[in-house]
C-alpha atoms as a PDB file:
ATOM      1  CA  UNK A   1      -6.201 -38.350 -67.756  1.00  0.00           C
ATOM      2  CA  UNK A   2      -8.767 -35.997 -66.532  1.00  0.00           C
ATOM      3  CA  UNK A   3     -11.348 -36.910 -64.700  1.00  0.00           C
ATOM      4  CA  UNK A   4     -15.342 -36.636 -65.445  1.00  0.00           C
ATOM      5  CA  UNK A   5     -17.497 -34.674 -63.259  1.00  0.00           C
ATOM      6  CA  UNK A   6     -20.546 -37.069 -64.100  1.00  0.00           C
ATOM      7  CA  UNK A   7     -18.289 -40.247 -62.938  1.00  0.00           C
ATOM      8  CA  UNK A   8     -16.738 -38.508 -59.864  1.00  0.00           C
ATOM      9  CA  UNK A   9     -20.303 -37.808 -58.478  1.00  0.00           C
ATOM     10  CA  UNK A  10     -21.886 -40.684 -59.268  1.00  0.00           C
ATOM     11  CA  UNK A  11     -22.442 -41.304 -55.735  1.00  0.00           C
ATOM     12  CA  UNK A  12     -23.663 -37.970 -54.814  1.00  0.00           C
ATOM     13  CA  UNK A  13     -26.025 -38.739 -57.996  1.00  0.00           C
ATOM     14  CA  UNK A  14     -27.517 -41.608 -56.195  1.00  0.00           C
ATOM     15  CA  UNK A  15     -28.599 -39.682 -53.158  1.00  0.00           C
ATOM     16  CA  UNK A  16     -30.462 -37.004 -54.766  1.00  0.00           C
ATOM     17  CA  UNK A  17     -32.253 -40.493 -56.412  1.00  0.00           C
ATOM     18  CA  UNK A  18     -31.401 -38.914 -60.158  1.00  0.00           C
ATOM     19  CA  UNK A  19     -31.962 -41.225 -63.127  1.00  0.00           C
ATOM     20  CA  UNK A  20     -29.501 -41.835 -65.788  1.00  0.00           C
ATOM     21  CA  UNK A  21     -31.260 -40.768 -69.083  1.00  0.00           C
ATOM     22  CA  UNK A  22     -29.678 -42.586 -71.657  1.00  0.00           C
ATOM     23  CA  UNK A  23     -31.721 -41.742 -75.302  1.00  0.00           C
ATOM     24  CA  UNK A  24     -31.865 -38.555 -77.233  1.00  0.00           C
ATOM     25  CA  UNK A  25     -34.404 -35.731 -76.505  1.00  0.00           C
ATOM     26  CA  UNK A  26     -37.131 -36.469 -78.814  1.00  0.00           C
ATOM     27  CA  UNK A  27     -39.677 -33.701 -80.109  1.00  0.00           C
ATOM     28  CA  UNK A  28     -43.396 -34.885 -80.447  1.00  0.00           C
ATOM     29  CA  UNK A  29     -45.158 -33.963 -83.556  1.00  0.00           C
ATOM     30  CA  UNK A  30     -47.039 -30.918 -82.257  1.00  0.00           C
ATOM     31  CA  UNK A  31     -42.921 -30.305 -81.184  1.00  0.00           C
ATOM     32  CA  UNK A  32     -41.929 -30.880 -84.552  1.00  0.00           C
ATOM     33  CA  UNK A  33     -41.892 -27.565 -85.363  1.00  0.00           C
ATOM     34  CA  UNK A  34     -40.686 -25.908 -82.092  1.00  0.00           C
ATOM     35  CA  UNK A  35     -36.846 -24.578 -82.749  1.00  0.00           C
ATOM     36  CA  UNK A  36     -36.011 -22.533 -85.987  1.00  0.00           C
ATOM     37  CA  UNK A  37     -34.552 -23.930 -89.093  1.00  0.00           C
ATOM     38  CA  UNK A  38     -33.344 -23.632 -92.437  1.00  0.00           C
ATOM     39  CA  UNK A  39     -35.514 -25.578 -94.707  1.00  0.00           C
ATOM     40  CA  UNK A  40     -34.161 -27.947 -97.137  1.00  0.00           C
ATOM     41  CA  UNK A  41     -36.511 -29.079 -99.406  1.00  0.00           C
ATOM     42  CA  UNK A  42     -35.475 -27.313-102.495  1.00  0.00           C
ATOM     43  CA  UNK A  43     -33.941 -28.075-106.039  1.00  0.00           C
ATOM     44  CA  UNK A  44     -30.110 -28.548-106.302  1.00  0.00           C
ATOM     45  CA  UNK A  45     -29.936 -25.095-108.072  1.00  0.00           C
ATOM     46  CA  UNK A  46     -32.054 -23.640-105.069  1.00  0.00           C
ATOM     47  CA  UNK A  47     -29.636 -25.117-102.888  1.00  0.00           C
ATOM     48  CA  UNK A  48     -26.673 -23.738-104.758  1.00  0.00           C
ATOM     49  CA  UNK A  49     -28.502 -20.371-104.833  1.00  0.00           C
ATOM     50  CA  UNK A  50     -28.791 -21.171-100.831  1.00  0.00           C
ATOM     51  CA  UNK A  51     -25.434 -21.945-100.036  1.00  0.00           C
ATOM     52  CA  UNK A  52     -24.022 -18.822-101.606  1.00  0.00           C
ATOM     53  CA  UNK A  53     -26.639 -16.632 -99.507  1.00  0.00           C
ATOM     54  CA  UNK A  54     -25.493 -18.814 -96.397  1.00  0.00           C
ATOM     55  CA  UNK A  55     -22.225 -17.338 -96.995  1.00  0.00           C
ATOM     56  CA  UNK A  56     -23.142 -14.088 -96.288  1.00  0.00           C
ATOM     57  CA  UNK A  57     -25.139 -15.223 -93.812  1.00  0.00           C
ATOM     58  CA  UNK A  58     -22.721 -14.355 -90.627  1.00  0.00           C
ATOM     59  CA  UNK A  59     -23.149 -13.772 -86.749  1.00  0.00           C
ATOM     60  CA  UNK A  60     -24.916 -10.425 -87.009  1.00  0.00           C
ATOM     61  CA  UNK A  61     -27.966 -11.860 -89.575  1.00  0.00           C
ATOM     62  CA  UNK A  62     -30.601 -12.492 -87.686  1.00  0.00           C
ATOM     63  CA  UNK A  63     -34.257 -14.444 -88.036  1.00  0.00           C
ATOM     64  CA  UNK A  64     -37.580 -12.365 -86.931  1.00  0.00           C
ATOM     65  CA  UNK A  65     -38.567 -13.823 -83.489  1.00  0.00           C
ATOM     66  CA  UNK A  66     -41.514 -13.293 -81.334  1.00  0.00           C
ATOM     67  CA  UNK A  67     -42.202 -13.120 -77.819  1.00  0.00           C
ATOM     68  CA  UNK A  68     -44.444 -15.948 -77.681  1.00  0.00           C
ATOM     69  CA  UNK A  69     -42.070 -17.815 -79.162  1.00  0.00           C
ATOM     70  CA  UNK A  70     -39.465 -17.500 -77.103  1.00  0.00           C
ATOM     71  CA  UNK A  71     -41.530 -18.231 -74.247  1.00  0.00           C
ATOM     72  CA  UNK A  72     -42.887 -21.649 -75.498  1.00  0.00           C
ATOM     73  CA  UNK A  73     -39.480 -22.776 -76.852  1.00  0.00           C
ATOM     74  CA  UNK A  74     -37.773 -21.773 -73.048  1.00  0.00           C
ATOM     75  CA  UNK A  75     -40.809 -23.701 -71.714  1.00  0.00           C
ATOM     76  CA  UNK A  76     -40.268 -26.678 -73.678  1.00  0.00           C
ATOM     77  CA  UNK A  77     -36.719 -27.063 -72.997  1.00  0.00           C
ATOM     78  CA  UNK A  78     -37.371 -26.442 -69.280  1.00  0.00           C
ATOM     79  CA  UNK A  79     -39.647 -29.057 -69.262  1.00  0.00           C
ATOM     80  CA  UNK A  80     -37.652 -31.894 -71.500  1.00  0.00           C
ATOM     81  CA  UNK A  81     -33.463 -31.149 -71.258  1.00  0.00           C
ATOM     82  CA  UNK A  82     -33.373 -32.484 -67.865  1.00  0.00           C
ATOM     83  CA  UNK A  83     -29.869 -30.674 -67.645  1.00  0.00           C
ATOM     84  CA  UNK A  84     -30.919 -29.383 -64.146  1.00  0.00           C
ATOM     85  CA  UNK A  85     -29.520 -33.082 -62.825  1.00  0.00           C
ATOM     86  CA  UNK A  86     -26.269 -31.878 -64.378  1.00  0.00           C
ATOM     87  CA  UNK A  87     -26.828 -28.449 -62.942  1.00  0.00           C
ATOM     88  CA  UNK A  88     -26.966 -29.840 -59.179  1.00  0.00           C
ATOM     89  CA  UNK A  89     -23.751 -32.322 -59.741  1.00  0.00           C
ATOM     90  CA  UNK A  90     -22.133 -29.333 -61.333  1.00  0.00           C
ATOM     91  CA  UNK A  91     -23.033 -27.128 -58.835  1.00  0.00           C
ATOM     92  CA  UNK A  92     -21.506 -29.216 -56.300  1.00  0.00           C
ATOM     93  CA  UNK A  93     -18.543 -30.126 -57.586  1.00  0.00           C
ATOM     94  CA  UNK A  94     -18.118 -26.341 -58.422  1.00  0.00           C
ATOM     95  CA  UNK A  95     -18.029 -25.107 -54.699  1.00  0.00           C
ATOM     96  CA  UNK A  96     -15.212 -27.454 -54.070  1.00  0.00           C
ATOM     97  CA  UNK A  97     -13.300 -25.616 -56.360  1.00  0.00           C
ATOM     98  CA  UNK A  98     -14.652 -22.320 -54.388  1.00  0.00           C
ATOM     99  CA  UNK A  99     -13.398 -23.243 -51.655  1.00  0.00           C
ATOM    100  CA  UNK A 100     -14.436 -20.316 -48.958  1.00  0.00           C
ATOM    101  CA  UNK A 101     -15.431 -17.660 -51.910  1.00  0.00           C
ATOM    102  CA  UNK A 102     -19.188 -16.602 -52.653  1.00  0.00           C
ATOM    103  CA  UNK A 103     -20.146 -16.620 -55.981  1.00  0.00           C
ATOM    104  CA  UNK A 104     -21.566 -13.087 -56.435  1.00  0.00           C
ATOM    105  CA  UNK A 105     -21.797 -12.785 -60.170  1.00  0.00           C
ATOM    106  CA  UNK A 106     -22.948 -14.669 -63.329  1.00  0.00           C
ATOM    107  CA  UNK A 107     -21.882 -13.465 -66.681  1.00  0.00           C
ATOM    108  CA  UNK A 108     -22.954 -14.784 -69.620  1.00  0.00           C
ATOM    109  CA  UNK A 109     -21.660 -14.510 -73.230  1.00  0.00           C
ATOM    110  CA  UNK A 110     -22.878 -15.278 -76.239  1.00  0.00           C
ATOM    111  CA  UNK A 111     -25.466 -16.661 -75.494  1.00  0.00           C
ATOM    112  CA  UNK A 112     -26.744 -16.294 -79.239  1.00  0.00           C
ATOM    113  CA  UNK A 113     -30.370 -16.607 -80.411  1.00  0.00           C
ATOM    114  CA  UNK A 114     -32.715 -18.244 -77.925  1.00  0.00           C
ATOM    115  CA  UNK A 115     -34.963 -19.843 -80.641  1.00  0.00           C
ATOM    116  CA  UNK A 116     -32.525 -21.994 -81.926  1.00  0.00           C
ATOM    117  CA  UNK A 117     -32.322 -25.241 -79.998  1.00  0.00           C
ATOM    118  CA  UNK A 118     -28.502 -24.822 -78.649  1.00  0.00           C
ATOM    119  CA  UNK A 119     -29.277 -21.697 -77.259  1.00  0.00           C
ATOM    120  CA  UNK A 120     -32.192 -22.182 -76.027  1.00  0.00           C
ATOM    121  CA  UNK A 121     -31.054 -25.115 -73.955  1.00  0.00           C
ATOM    122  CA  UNK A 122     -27.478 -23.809 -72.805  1.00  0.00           C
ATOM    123  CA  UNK A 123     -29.547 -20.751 -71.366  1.00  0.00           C
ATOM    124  CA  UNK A 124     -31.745 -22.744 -69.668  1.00  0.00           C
ATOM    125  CA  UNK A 125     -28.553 -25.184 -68.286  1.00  0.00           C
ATOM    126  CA  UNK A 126     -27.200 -21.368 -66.974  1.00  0.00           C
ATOM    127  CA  UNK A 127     -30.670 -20.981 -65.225  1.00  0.00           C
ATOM    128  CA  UNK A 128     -30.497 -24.196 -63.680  1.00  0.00           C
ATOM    129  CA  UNK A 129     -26.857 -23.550 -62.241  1.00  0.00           C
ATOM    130  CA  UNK A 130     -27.734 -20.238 -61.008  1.00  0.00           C
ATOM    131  CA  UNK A 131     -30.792 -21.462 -59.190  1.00  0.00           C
ATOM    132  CA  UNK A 132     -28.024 -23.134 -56.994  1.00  0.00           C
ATOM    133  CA  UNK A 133     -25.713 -20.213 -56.185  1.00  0.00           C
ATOM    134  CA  UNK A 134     -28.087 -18.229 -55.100  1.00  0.00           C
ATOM    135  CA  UNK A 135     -29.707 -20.349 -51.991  1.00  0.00           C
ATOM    136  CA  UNK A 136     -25.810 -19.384 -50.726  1.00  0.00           C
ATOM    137  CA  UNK A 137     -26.372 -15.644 -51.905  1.00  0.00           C
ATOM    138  CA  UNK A 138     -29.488 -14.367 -53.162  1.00  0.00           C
ATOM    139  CA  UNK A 139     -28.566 -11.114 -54.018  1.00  0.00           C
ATOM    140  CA  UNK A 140     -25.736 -12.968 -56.636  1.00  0.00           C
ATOM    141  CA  UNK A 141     -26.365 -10.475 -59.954  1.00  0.00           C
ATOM    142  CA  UNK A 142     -26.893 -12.067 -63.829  1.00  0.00           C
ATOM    143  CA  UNK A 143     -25.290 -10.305 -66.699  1.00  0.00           C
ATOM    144  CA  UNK A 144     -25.692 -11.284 -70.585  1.00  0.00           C
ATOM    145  CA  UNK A 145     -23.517  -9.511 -72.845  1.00  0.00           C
ATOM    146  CA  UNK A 146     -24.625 -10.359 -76.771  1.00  0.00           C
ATOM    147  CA  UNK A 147     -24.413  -7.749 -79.328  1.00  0.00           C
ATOM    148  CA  UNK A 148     -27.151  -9.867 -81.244  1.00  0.00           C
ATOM    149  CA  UNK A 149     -30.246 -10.110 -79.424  1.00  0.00           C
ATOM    150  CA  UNK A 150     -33.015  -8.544 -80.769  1.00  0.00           C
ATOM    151  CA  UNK A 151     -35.969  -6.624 -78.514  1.00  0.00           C
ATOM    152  CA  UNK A 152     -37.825  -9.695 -78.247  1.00  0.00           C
ATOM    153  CA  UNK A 153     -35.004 -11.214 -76.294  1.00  0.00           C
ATOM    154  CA  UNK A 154     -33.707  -8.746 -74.206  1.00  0.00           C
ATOM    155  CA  UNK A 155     -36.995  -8.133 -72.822  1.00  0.00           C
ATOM    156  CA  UNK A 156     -37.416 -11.722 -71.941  1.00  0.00           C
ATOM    157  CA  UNK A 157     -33.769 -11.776 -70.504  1.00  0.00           C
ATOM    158  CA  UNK A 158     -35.011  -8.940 -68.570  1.00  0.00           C
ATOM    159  CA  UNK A 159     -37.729 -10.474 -67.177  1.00  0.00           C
ATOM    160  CA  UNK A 160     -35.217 -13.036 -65.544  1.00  0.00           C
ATOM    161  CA  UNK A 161     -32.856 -10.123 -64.046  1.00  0.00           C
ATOM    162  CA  UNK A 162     -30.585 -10.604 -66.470  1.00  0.00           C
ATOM    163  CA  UNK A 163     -28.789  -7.300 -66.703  1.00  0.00           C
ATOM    164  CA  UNK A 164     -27.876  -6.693 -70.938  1.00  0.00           C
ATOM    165  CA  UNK A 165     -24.275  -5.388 -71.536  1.00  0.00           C
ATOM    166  CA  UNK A 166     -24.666  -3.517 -74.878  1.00  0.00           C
ATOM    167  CA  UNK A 167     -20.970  -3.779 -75.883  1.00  0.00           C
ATOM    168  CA  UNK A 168     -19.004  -6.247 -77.647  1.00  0.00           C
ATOM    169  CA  UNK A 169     -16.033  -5.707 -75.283  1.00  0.00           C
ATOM    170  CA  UNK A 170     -14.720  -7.554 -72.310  1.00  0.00           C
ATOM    171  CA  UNK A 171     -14.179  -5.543 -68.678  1.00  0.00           C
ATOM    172  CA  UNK A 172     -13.774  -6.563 -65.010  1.00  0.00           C
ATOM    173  CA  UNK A 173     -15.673  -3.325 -64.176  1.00  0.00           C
ATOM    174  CA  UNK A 174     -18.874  -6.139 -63.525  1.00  0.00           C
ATOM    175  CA  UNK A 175     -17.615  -7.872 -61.511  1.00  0.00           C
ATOM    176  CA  UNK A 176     -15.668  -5.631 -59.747  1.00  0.00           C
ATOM    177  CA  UNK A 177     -18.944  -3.106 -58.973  1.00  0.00           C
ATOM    178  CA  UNK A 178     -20.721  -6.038 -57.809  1.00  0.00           C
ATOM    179  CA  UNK A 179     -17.734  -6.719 -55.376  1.00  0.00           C
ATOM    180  CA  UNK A 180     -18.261  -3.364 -53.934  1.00  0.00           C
ATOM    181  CA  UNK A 181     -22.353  -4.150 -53.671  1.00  0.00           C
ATOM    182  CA  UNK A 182     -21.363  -7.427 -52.116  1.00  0.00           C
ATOM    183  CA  UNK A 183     -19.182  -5.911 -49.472  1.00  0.00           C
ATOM    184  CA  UNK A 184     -21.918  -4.457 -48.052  1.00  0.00           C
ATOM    185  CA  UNK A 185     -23.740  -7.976 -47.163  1.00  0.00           C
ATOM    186  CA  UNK A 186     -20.406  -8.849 -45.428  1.00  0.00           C
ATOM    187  CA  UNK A 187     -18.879 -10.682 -48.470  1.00  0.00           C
ATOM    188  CA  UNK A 188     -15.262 -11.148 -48.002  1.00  0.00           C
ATOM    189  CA  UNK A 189     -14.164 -13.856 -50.758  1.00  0.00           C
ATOM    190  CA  UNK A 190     -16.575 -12.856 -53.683  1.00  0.00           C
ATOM    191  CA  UNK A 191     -16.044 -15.066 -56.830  1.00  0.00           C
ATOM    192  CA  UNK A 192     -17.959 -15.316 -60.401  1.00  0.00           C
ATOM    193  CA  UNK A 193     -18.346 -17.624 -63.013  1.00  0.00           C
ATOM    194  CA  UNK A 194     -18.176 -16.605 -66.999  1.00  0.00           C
ATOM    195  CA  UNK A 195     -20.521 -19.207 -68.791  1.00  0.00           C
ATOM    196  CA  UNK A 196     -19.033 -18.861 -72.575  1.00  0.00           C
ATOM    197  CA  UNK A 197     -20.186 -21.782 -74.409  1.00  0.00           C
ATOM    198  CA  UNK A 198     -18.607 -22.528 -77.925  1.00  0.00           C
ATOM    199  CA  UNK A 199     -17.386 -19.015 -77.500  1.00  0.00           C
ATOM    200  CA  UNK A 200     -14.431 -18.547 -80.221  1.00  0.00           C
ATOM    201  CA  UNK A 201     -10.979 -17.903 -79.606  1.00  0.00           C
ATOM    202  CA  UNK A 202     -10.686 -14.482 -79.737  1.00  0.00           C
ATOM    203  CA  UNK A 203     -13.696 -14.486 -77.200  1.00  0.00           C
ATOM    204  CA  UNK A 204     -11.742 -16.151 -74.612  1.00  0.00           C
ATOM    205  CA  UNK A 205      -8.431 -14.062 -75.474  1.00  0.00           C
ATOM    206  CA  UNK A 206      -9.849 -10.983 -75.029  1.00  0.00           C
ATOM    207  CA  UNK A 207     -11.690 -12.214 -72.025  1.00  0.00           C
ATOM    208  CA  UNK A 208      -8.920 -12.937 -69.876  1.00  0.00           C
ATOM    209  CA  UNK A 209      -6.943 -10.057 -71.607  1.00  0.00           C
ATOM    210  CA  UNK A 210      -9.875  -7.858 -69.389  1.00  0.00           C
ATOM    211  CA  UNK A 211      -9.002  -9.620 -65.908  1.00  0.00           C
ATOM    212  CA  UNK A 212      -5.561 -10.452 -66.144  1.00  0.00           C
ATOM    213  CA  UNK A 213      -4.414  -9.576 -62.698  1.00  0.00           C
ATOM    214  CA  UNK A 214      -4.359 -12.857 -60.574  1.00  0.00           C
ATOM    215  CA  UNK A 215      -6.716 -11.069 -57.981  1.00  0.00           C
ATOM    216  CA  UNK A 216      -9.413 -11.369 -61.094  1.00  0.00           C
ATOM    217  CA  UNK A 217      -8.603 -14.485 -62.415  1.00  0.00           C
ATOM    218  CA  UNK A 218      -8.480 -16.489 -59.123  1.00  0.00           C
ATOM    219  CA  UNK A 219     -11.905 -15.402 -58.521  1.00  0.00           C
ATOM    220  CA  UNK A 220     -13.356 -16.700 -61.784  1.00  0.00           C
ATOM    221  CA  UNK A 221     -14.769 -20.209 -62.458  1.00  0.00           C
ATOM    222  CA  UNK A 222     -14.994 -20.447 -66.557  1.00  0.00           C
ATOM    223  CA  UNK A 223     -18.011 -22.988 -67.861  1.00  0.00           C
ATOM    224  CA  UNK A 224     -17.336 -23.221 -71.433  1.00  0.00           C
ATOM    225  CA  UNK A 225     -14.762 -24.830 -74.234  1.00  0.00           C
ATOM    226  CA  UNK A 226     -11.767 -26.878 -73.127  1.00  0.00           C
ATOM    227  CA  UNK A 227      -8.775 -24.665 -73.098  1.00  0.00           C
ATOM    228  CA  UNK A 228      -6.580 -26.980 -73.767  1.00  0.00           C
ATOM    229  CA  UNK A 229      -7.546 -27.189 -77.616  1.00  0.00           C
ATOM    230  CA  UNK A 230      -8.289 -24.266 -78.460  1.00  0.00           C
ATOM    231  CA  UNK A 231      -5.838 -22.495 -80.798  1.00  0.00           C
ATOM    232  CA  UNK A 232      -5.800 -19.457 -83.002  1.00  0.00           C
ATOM    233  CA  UNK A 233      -7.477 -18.970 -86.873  1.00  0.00           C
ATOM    234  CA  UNK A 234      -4.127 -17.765 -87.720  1.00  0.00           C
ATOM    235  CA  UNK A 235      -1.187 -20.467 -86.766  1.00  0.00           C
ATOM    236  CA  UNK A 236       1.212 -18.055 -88.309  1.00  0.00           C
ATOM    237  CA  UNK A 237       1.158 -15.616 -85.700  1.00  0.00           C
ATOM    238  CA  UNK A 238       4.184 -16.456 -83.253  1.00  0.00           C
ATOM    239  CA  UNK A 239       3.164 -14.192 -79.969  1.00  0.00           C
ATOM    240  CA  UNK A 240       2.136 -16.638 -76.714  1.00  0.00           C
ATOM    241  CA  UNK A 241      -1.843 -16.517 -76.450  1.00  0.00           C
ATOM    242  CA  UNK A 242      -2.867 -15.654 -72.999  1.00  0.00           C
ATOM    243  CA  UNK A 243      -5.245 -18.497 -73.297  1.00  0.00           C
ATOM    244  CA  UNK A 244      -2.575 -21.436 -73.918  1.00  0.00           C
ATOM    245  CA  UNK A 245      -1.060 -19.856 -71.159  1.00  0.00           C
ATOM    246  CA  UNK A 246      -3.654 -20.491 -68.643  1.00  0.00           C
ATOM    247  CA  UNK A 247      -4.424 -23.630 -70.359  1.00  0.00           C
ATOM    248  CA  UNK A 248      -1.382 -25.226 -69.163  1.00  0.00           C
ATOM    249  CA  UNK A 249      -1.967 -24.198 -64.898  1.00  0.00           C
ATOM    250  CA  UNK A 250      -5.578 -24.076 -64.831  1.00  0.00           C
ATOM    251  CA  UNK A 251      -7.674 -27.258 -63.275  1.00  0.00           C
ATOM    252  CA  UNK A 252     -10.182 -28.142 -66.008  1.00  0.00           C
ATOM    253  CA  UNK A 253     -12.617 -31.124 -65.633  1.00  0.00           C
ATOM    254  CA  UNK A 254     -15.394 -32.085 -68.439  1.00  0.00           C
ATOM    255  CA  UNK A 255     -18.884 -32.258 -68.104  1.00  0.00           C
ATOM    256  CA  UNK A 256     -20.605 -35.087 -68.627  1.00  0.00           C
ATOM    257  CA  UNK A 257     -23.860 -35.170 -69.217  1.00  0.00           C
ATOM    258  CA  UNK A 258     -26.429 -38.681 -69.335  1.00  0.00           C
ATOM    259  CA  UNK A 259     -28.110 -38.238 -72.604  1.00  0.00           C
ATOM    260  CA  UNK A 260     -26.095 -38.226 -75.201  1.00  0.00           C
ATOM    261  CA  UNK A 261     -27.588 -35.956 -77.583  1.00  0.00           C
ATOM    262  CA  UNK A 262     -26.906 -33.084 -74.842  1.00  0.00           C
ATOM    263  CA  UNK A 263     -23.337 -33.817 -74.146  1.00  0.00           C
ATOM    264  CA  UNK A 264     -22.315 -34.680 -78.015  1.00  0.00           C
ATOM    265  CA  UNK A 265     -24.756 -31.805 -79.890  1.00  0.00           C
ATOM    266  CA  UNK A 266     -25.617 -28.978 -77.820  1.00  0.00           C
ATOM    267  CA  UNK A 267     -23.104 -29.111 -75.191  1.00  0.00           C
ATOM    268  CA  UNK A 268     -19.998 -30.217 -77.099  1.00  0.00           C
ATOM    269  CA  UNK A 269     -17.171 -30.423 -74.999  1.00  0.00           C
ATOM    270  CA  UNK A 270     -18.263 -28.080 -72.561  1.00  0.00           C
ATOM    271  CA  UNK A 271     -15.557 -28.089 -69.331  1.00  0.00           C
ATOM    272  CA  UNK A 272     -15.379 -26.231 -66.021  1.00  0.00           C
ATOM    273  CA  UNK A 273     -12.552 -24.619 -65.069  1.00  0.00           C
ATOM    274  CA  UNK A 274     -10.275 -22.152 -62.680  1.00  0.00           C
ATOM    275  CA  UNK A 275      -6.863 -21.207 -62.062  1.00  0.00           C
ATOM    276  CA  UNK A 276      -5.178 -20.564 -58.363  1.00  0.00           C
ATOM    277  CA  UNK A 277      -3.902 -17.267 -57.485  1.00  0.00           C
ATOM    278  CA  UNK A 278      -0.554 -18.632 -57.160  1.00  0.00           C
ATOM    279  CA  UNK A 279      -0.622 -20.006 -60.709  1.00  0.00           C
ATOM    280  CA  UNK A 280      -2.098 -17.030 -62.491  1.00  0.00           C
ATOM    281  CA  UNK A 281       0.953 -15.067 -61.238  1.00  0.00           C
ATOM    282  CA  UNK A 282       3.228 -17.465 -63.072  1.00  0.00           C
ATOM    283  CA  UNK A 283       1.162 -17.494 -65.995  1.00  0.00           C
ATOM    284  CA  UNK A 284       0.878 -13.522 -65.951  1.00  0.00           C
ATOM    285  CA  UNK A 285       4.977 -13.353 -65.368  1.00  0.00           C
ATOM    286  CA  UNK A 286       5.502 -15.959 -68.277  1.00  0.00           C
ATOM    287  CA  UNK A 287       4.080 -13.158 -70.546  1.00  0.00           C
ATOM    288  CA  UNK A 288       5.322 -10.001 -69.055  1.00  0.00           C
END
């Protein structure tokens, strides 16, 4: 049975005098209206009308957002998600799993719209973990790559450092230009993490598709869905997935978070995970 990172560091927990938060994140009534939704109160025929439109509505639709907006929902879930506890216990359990490397590099994808309350908090959970890595390296460099975001939302994401990839497609050429920056502040072991949350399959596929050399993949530490169950859309197809393949000689470990509402709504079985350098060559041979 695997074992929880929450558990595991329970100890380490007590030092840094953290609290164990054990009810849901409530909104207040000014609150109430904080995080965008679809509203409900309409006729059955209005909501038949509603659930044909909601067919069409797919990842590319989009809601009209607002600076200020963005800014006071970010604020708000700074100030109530208390997922930076999580992001220290995380944060040391991840540079076990390090070992000597530096992380240099933090990717995010799909990170999806920032207004909406999972979002809005796993961005602010990615903050909270950087903020950690880069006492060790300052210099580390933040990429977002979502073909979604609107103005509003790259300019805030901006306004972080976050660099914006404007493609939908996976490469190693970030990380592998920000190994060349790192060299030059003596760097030897650089290392970066991809924070996918609830990313789908095809997301991760094509992910590891782009680094699948086990120079690349050694040096990655994946925060996102457990591997382990994730399978295709189409269970006809018969090829080996490159992600069951890692699945099996990777070292995952869950997150566990204190509230509940966190760990069973916004992040749903959200794991950490890497693979050796010794395994990713067997998984790489297994497909060749």
């Amino acid at each position: 049975m695997e074992d929880e990172i929450g558990p595991i560091l329970c100890e380490c927990c007590e030092k840094l005098n953290y609290v164990k938060i054990s009810k849901r994140i409530q909104c207040s009534d000014n609150d109430s209206d904080l995080f965008s939704k679809m509203d409900d109160s309409s006729s059955d025929d209005e909501k038949e009308e509603k659930d044909k439109a909601t067919l069409a509505y797919n990842k590319f639709a989009r809601q009209p957002t607002s600076k200020e907006k963005i800014l006071r929902v970010m604020k708000w879930v700074e100030t109530h998600s208390h997922s930076f506890e999580i992001a220290e216990l995380l944060h040391f359990y991840m540079k076990s799993m390090l070992k000597n490397k530096t992380i240099i590099q933090f990717q995010m994808y799909g990170i999806g719209e920032l207004i909406l309350e999972r979002p809005s908090h796993q961005l602010n959970f990615a903050f909270n973990i950087l903020k950690r890595f880069k006492r060790k390296f300052p210099e580390i460099t933040v990429t977002c790559q979502e073909p979604i975001l609107v103005k509003e939302e790259i300019e805030y994401l901006q306004s972080k450092n976050v660099k914006i990839i404007k493609t939908s497609k996976f490469s190693s050429k970030h990380f592998l230009n920000a190994s060349k920056s790192a060299a030059a502040n003596i760097i030897s072991e650089p290392a970066f993490i991809c924070y996918m949350i609830h990313g789908t399959h095809e997301m991760y596929e094509e992910f590891l598709e782009a680094h699948w050399k086990p120079e690349l993949l050694s040096r990655c530490i994946i925060i996102g869905n457990n591997p382990k169950y994730w399978t295709a859309k189409n269970e006809d197809v018969k090829s080996p997935f490159k992600i069951t393949t890692y699945a099996k000689l990777c070292d995952s470990k869950p997150v566990k978070f204190f509230d509940d509402y966190l760990e069973e709504v916004i992040f749903y079985g959200l794991h950490v995970y890497s693979i050796t350098k010794e395994n990713a060559e067997i998984a790489i041979n297994e497909l060749s």
